[in-house]
PDB file of N, CA and C in Angstrom:
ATOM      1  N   UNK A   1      12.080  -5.118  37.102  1.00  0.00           N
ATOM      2  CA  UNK A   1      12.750  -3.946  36.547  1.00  0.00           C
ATOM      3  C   UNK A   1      13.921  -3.538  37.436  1.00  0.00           C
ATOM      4  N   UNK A   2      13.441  -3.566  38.517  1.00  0.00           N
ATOM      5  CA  UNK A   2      14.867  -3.360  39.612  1.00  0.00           C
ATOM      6  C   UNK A   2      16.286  -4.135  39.599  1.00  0.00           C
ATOM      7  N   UNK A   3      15.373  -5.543  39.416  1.00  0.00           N
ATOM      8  CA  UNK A   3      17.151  -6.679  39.126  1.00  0.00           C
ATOM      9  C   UNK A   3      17.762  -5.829  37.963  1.00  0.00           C
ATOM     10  N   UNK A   4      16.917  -6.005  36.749  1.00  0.00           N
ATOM     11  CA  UNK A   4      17.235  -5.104  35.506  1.00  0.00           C
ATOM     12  C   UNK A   4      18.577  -4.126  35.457  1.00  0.00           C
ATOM     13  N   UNK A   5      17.759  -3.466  36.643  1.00  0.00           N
ATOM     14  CA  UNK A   5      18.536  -1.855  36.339  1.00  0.00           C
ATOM     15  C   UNK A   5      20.066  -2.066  36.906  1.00  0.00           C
ATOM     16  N   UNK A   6      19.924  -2.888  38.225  1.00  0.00           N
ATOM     17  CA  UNK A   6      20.993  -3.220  38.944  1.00  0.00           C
ATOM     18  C   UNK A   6      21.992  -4.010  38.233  1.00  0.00           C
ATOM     19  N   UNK A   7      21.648  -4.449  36.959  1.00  0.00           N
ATOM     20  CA  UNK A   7      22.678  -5.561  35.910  1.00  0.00           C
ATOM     21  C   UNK A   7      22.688  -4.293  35.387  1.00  0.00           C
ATOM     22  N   UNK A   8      22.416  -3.666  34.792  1.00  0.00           N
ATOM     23  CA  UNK A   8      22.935  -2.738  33.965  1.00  0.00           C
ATOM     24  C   UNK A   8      23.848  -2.185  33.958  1.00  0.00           C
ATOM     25  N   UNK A   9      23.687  -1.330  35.676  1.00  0.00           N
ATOM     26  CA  UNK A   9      24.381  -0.447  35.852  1.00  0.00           C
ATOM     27  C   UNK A   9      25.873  -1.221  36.110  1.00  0.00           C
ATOM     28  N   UNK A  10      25.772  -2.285  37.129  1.00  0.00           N
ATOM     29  CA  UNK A  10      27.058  -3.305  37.164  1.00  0.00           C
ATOM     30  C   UNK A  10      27.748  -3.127  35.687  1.00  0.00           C
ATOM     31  N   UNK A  11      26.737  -3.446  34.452  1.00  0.00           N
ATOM     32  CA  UNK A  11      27.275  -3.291  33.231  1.00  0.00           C
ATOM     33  C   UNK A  11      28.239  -2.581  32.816  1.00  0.00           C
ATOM     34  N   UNK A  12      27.436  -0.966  33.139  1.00  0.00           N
ATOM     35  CA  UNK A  12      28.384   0.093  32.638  1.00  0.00           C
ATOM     36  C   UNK A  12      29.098   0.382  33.367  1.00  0.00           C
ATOM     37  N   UNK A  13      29.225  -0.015  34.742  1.00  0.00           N
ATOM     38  CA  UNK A  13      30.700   0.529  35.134  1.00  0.00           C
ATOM     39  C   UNK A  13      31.743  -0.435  34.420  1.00  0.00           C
ATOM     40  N   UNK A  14      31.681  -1.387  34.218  1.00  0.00           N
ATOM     41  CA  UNK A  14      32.400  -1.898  33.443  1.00  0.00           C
ATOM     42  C   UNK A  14      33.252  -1.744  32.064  1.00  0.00           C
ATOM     43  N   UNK A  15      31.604  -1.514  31.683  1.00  0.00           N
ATOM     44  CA  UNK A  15      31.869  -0.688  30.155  1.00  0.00           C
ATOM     45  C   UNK A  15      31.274   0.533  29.973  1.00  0.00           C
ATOM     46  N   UNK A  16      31.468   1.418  30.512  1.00  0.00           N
ATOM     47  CA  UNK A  16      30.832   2.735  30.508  1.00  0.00           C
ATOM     48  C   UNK A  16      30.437   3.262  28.969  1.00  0.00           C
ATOM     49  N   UNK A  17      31.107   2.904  28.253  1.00  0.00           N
ATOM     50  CA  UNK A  17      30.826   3.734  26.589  1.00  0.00           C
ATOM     51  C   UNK A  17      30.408   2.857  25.799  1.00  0.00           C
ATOM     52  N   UNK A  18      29.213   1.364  26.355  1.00  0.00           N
ATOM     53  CA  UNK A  18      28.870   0.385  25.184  1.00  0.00           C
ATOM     54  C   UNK A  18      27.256   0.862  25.385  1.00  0.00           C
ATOM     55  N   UNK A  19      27.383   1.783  24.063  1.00  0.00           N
ATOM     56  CA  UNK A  19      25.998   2.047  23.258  1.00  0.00           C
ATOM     57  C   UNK A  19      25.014   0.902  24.117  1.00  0.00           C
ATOM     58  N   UNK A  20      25.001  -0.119  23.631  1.00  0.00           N
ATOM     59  CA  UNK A  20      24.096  -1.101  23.785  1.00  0.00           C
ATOM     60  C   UNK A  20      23.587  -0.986  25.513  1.00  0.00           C
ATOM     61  N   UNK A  21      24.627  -1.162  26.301  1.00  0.00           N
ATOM     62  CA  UNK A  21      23.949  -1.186  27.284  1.00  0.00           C
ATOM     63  C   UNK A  21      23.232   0.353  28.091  1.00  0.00           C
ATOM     64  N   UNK A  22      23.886   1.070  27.210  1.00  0.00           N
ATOM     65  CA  UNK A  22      23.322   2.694  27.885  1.00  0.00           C
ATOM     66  C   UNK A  22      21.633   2.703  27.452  1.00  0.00           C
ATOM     67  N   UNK A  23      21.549   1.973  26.177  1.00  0.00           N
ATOM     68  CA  UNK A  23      20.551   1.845  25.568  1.00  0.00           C
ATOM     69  C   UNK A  23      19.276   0.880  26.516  1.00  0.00           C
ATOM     70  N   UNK A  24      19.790  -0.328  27.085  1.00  0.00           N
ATOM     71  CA  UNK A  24      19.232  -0.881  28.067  1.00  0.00           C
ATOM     72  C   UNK A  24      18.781  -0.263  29.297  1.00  0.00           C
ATOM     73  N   UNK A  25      19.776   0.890  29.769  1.00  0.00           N
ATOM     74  CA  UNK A  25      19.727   1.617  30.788  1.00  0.00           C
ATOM     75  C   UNK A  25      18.364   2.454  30.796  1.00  0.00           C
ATOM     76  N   UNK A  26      18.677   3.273  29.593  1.00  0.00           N
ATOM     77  CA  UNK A  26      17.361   4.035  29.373  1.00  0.00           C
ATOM     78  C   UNK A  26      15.898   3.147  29.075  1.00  0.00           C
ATOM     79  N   UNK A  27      15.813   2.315  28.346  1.00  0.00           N
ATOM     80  CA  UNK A  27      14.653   1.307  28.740  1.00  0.00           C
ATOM     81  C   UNK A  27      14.759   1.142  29.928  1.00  0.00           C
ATOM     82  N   UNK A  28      14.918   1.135  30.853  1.00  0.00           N
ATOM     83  CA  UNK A  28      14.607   0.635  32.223  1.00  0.00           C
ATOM     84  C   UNK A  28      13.892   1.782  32.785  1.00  0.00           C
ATOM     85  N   UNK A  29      14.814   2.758  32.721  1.00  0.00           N
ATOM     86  CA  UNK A  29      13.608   4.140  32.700  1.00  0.00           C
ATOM     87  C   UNK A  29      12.342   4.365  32.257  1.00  0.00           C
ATOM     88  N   UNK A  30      12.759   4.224  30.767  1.00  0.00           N
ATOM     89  CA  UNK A  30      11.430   4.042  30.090  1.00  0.00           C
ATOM     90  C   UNK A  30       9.904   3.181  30.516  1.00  0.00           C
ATOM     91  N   UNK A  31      10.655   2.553  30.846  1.00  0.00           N
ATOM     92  CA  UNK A  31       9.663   1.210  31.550  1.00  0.00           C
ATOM     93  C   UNK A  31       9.218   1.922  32.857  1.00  0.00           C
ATOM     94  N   UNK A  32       9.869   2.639  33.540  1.00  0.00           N
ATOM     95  CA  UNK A  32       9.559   3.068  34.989  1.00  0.00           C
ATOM     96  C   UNK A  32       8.914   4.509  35.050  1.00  0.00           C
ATOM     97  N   UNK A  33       8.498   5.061  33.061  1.00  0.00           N
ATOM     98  CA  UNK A  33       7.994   6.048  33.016  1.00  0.00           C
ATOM     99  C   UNK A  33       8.759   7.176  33.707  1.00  0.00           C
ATOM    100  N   UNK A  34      10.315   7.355  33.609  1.00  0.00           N
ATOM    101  CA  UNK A  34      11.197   8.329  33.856  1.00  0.00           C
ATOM    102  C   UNK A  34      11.668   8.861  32.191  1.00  0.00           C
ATOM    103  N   UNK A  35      10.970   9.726  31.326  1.00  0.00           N
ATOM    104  CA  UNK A  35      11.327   9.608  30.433  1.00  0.00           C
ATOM    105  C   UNK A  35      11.824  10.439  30.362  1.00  0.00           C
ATOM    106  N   UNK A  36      12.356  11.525  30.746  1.00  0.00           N
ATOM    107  CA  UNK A  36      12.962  12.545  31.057  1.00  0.00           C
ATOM    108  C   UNK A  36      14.366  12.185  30.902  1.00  0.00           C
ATOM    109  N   UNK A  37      14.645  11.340  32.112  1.00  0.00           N
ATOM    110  CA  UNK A  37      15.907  10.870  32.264  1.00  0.00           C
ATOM    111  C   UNK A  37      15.864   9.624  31.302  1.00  0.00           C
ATOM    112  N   UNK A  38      14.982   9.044  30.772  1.00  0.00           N
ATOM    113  CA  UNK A  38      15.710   7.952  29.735  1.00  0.00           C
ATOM    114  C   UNK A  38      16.439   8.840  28.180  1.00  0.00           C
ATOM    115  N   UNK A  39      15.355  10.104  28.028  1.00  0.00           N
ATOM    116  CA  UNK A  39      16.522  10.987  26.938  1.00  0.00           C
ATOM    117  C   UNK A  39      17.535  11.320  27.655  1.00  0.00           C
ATOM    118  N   UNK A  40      17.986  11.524  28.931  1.00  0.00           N
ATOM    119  CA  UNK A  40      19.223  12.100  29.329  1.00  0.00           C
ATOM    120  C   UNK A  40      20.201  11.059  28.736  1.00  0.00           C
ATOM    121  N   UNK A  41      19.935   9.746  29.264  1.00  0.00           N
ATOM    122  CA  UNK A  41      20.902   8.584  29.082  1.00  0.00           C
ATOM    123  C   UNK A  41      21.189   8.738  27.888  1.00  0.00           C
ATOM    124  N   UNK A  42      19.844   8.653  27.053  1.00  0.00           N
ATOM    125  CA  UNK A  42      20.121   8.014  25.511  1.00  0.00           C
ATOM    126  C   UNK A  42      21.193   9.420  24.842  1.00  0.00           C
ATOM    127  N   UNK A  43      21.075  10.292  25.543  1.00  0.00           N
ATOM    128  CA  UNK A  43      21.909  11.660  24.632  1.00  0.00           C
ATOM    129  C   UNK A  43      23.576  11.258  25.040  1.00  0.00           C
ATOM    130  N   UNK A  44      24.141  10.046  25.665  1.00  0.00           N
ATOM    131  CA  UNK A  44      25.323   9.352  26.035  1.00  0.00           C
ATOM    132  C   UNK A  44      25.563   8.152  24.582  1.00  0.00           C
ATOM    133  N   UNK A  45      24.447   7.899  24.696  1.00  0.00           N
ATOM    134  CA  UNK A  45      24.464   6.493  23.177  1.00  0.00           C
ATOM    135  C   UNK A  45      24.238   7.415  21.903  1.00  0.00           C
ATOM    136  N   UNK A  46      23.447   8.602  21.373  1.00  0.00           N
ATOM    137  CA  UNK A  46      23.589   9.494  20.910  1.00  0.00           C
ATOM    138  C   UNK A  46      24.829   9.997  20.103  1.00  0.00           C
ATOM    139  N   UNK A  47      25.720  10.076  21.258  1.00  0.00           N
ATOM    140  CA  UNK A  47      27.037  10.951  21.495  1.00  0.00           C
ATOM    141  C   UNK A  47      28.408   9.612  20.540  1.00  0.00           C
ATOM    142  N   UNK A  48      27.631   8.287  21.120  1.00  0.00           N
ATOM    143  CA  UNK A  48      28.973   7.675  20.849  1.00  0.00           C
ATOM    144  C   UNK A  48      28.001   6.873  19.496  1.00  0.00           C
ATOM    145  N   UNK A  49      27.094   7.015  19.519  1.00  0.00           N
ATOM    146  CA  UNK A  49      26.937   6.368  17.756  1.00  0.00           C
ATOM    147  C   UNK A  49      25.358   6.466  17.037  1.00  0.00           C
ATOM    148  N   UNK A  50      25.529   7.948  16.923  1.00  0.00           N
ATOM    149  CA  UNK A  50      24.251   8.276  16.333  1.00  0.00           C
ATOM    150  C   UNK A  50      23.009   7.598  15.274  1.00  0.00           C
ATOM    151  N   UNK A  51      24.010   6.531  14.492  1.00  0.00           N
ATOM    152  CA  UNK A  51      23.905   6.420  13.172  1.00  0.00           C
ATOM    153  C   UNK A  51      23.067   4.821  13.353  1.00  0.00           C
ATOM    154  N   UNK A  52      23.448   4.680  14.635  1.00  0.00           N
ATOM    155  CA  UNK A  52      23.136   3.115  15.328  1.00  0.00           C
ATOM    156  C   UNK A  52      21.919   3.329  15.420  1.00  0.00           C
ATOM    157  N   UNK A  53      21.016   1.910  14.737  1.00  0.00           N
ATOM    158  CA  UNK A  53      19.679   1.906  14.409  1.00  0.00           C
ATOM    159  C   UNK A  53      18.784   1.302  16.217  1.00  0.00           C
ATOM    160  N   UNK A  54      19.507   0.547  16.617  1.00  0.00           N
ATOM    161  CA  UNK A  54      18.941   0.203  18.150  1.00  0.00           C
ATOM    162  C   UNK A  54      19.099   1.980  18.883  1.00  0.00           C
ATOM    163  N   UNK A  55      19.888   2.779  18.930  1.00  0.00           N
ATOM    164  CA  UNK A  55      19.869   3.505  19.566  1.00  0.00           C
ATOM    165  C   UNK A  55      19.039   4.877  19.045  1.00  0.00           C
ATOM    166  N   UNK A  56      18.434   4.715  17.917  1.00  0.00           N
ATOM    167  CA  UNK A  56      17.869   5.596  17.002  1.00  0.00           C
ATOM    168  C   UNK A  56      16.107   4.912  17.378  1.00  0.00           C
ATOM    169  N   UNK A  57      16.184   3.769  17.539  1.00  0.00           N
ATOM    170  CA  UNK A  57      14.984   2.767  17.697  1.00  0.00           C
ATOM    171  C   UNK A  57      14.503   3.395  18.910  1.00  0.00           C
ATOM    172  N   UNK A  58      15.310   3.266  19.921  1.00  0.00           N
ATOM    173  CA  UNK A  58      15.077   3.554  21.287  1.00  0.00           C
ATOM    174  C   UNK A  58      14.698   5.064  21.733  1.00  0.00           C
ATOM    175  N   UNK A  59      15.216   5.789  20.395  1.00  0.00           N
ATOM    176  CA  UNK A  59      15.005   7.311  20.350  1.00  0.00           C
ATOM    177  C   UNK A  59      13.133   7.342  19.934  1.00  0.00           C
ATOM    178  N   UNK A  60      12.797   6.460  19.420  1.00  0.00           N
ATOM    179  CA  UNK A  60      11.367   6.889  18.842  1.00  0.00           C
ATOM    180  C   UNK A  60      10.864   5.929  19.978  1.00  0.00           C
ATOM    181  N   UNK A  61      10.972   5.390  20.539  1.00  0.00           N
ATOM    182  CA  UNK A  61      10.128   4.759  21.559  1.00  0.00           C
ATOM    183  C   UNK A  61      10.057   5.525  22.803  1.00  0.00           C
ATOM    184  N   UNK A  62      10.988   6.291  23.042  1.00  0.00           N
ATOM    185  CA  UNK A  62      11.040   7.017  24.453  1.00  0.00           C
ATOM    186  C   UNK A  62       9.403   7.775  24.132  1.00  0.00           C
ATOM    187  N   UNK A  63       9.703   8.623  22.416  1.00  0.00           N
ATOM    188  CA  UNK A  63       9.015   9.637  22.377  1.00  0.00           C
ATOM    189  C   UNK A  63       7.751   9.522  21.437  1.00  0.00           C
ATOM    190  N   UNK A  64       7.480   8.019  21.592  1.00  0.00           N
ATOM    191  CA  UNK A  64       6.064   7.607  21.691  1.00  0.00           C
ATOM    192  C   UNK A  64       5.435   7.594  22.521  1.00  0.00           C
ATOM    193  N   UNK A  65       5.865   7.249  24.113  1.00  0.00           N
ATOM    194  CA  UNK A  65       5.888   7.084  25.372  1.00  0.00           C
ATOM    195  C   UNK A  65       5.557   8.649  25.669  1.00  0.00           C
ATOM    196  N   UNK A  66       5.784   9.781  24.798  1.00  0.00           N
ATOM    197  CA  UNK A  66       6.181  10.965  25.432  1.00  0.00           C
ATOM    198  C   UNK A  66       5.250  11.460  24.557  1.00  0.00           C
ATOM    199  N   UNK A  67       4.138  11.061  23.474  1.00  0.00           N
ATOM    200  CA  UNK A  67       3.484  11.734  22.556  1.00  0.00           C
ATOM    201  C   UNK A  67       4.025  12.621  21.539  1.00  0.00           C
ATOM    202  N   UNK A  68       4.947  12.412  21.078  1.00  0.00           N
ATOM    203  CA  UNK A  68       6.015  13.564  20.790  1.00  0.00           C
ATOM    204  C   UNK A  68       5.716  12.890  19.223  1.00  0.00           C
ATOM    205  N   UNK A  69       5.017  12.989  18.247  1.00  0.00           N
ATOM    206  CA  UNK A  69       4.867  12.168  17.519  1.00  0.00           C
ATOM    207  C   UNK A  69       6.097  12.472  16.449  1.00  0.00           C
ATOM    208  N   UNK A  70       6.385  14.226  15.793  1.00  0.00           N
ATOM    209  CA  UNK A  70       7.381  14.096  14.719  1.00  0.00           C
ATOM    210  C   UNK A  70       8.551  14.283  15.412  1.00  0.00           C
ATOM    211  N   UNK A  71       9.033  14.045  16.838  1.00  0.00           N
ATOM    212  CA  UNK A  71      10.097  13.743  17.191  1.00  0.00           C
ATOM    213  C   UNK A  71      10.486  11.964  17.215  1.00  0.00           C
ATOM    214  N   UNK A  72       9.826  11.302  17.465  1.00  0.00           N
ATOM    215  CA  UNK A  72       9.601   9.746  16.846  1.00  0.00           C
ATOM    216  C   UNK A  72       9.289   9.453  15.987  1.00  0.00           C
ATOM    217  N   UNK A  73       8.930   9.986  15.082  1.00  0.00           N
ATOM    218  CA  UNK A  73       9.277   9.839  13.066  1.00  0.00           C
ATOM    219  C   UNK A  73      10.466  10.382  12.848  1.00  0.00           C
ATOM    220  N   UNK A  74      10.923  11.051  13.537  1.00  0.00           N
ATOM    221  CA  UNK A  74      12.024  11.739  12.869  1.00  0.00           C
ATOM    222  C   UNK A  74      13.377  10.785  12.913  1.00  0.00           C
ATOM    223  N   UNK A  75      12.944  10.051  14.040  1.00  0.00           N
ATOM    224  CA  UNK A  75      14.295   8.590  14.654  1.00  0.00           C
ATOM    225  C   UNK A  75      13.812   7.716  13.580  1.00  0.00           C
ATOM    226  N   UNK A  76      12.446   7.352  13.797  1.00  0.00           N
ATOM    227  CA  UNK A  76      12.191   5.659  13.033  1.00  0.00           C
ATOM    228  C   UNK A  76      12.417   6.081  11.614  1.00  0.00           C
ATOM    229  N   UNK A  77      12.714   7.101  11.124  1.00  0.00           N
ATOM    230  CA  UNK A  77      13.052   7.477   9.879  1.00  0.00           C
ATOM    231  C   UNK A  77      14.525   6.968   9.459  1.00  0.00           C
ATOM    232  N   UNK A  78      15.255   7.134  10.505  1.00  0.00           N
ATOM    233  CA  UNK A  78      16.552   6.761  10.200  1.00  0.00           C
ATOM    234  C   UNK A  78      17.355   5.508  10.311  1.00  0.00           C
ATOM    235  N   UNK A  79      16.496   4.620  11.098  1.00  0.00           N
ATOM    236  CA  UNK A  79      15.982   3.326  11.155  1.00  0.00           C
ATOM    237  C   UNK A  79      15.501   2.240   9.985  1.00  0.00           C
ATOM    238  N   UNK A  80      14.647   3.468   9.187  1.00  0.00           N
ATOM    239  CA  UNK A  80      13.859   2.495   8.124  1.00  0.00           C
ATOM    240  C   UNK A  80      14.887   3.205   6.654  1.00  0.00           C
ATOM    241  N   UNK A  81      15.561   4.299   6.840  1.00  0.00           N
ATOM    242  CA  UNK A  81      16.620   4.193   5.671  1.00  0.00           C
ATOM    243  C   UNK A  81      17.595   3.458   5.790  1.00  0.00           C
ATOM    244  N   UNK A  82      18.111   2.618   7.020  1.00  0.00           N
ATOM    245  CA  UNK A  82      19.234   1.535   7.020  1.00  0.00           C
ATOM    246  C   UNK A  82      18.283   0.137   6.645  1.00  0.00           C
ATOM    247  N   UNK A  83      17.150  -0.103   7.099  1.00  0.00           N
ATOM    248  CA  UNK A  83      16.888  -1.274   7.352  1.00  0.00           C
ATOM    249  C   UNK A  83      15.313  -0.485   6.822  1.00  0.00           C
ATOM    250  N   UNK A  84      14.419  -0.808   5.804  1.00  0.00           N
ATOM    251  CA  UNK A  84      13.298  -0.338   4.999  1.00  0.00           C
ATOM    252  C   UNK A  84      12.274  -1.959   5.536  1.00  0.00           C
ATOM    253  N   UNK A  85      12.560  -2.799   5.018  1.00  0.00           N
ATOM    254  CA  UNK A  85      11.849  -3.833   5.638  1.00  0.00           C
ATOM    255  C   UNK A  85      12.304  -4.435   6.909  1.00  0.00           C
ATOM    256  N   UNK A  86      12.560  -4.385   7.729  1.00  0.00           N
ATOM    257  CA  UNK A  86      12.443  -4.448   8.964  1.00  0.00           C
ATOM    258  C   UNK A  86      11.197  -4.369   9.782  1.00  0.00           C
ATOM    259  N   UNK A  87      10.782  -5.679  10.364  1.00  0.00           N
ATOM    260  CA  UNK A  87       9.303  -5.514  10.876  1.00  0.00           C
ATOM    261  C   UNK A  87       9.153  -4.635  12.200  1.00  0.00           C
ATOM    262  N   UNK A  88      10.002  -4.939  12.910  1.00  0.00           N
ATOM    263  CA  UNK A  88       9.714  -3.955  14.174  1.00  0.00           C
ATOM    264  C   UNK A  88       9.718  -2.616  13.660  1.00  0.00           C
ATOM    265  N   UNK A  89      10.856  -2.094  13.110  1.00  0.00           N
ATOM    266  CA  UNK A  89      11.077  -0.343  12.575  1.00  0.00           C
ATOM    267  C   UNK A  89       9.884   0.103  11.893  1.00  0.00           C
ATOM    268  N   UNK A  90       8.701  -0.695  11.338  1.00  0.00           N
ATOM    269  CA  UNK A  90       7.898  -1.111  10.406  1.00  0.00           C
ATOM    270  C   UNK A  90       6.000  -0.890  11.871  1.00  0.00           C
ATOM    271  N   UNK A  91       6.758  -1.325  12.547  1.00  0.00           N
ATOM    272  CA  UNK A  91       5.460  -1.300  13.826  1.00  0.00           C
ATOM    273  C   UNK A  91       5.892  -0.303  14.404  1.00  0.00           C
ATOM    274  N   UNK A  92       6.645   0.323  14.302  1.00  0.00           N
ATOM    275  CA  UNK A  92       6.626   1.264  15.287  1.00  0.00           C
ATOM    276  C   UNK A  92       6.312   2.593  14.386  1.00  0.00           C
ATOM    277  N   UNK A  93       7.053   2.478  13.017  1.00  0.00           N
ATOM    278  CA  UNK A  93       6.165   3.683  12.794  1.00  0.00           C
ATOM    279  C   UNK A  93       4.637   3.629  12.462  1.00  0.00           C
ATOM    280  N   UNK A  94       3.982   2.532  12.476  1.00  0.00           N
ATOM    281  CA  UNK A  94       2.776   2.376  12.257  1.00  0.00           C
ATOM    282  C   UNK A  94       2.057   2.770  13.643  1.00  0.00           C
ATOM    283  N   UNK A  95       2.646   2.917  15.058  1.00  0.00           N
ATOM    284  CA  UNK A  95       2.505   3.220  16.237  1.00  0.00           C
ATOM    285  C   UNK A  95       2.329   4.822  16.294  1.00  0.00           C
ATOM    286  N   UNK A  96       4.087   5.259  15.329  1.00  0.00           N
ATOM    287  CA  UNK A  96       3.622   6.415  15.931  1.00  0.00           C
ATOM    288  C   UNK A  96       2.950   7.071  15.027  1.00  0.00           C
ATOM    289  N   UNK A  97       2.428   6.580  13.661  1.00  0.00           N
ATOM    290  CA  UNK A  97       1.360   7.003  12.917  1.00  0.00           C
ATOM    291  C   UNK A  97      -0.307   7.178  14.156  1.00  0.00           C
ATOM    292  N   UNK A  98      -0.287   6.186  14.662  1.00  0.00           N
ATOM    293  CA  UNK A  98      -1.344   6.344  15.385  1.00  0.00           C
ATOM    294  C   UNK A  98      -1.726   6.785  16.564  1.00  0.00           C
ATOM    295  N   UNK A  99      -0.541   7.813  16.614  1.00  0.00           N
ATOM    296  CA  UNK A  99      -0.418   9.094  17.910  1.00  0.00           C
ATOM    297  C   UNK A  99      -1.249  10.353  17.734  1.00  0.00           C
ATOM    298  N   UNK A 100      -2.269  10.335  18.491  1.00  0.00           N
ATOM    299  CA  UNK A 100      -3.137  11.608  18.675  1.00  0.00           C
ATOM    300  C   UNK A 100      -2.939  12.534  19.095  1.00  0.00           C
ATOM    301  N   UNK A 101      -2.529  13.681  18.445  1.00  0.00           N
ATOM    302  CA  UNK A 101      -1.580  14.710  19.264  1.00  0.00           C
ATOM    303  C   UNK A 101      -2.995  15.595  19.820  1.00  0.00           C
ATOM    304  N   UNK A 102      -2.948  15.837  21.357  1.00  0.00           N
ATOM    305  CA  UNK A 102      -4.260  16.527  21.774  1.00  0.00           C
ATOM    306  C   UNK A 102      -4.679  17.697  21.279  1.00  0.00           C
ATOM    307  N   UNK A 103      -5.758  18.277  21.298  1.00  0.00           N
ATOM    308  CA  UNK A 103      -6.098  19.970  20.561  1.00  0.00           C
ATOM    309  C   UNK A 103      -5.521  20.929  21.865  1.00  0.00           C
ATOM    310  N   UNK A 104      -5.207  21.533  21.084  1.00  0.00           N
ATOM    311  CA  UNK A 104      -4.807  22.612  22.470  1.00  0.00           C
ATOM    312  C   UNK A 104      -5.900  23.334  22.382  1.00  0.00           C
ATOM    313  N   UNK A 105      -5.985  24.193  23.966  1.00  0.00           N
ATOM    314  CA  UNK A 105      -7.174  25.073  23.849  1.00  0.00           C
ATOM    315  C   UNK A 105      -6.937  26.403  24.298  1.00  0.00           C
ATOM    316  N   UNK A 106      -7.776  27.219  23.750  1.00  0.00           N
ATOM    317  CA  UNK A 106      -7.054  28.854  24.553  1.00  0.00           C
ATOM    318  C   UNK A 106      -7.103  29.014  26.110  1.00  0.00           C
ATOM    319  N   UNK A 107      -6.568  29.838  26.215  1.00  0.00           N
ATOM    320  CA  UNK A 107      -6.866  30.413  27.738  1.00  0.00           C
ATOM    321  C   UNK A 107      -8.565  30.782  27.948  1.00  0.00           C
ATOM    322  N   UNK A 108      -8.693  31.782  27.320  1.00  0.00           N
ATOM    323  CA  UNK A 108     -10.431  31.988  26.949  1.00  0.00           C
ATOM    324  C   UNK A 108     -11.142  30.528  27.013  1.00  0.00           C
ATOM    325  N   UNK A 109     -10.792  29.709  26.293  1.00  0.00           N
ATOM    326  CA  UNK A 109     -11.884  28.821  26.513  1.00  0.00           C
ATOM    327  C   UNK A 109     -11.999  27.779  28.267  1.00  0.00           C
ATOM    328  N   UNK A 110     -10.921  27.533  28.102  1.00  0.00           N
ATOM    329  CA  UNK A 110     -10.822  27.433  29.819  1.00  0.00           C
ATOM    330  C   UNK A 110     -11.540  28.281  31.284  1.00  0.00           C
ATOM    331  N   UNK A 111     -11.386  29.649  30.574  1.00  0.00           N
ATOM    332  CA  UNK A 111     -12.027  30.673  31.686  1.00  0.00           C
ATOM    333  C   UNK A 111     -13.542  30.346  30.671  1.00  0.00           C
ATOM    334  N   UNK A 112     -13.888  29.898  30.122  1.00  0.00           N
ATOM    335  CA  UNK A 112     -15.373  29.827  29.512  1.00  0.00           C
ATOM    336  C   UNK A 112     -16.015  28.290  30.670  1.00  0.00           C
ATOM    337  N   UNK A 113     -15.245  27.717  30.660  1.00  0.00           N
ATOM    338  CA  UNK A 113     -15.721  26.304  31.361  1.00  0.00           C
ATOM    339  C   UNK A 113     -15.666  26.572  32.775  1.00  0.00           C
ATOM    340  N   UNK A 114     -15.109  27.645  33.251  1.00  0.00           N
ATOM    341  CA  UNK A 114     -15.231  27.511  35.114  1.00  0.00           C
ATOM    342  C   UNK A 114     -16.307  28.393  35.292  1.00  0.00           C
TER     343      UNK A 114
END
């Protein structure tokens, strides 16, 4: 992941505004469980081409990673109206179909368990 990141970044100084590799950038994060900062990046690929299905892709994977389930339907949605059969766009929302969003619990019940 380290060589990775270090091609990348070589990348974008190069090309600072190619979607694609900002998109790589933030997977590398992603991968290193910085997901915080992999939405920072991706809100740069965002900026220069919203409509772009890899960078819309990469939007629901951060925030599968992040449990965020109708914030990652809300990307692979826009994904599967360019491209409907597409197998990956196709697994991933079947992924984040199978996101368990936890129960929250009151304060009360917490002070009930100590």
């Amino acid at each position: 992941i380290l060589r990775a990141e270090k091609s990348v970044k070589e990348g974008l100084k190069l090309e600072p505004d190619n979607s694609w590799g900002i998109r790589l950038y933030a997977r590398v994060y992603r991968y290193k469980g910085s997901l915080d900062k992999a939405l920072e990046v991706m809100k740069k690929a965002l900026a220069l081409n919203a409509n772009d299905v890899g960078v819309n892709a990469e939007m629901a994977e951060i925030y599968i990673a992040k449990k965020e389930k109708e914030k990652a339907m809300e990307y692979i949605k826009k994904c599967l109206q360019k491209e409907p059969r597409n197998s990956y766009f196709n697994e991933i929302k079947q992924r984040i179909e199978r996101i368990e969003t936890a129960p929250q619990t009151s304060i009360q019940e917490n002070r009930d368990t100590m």
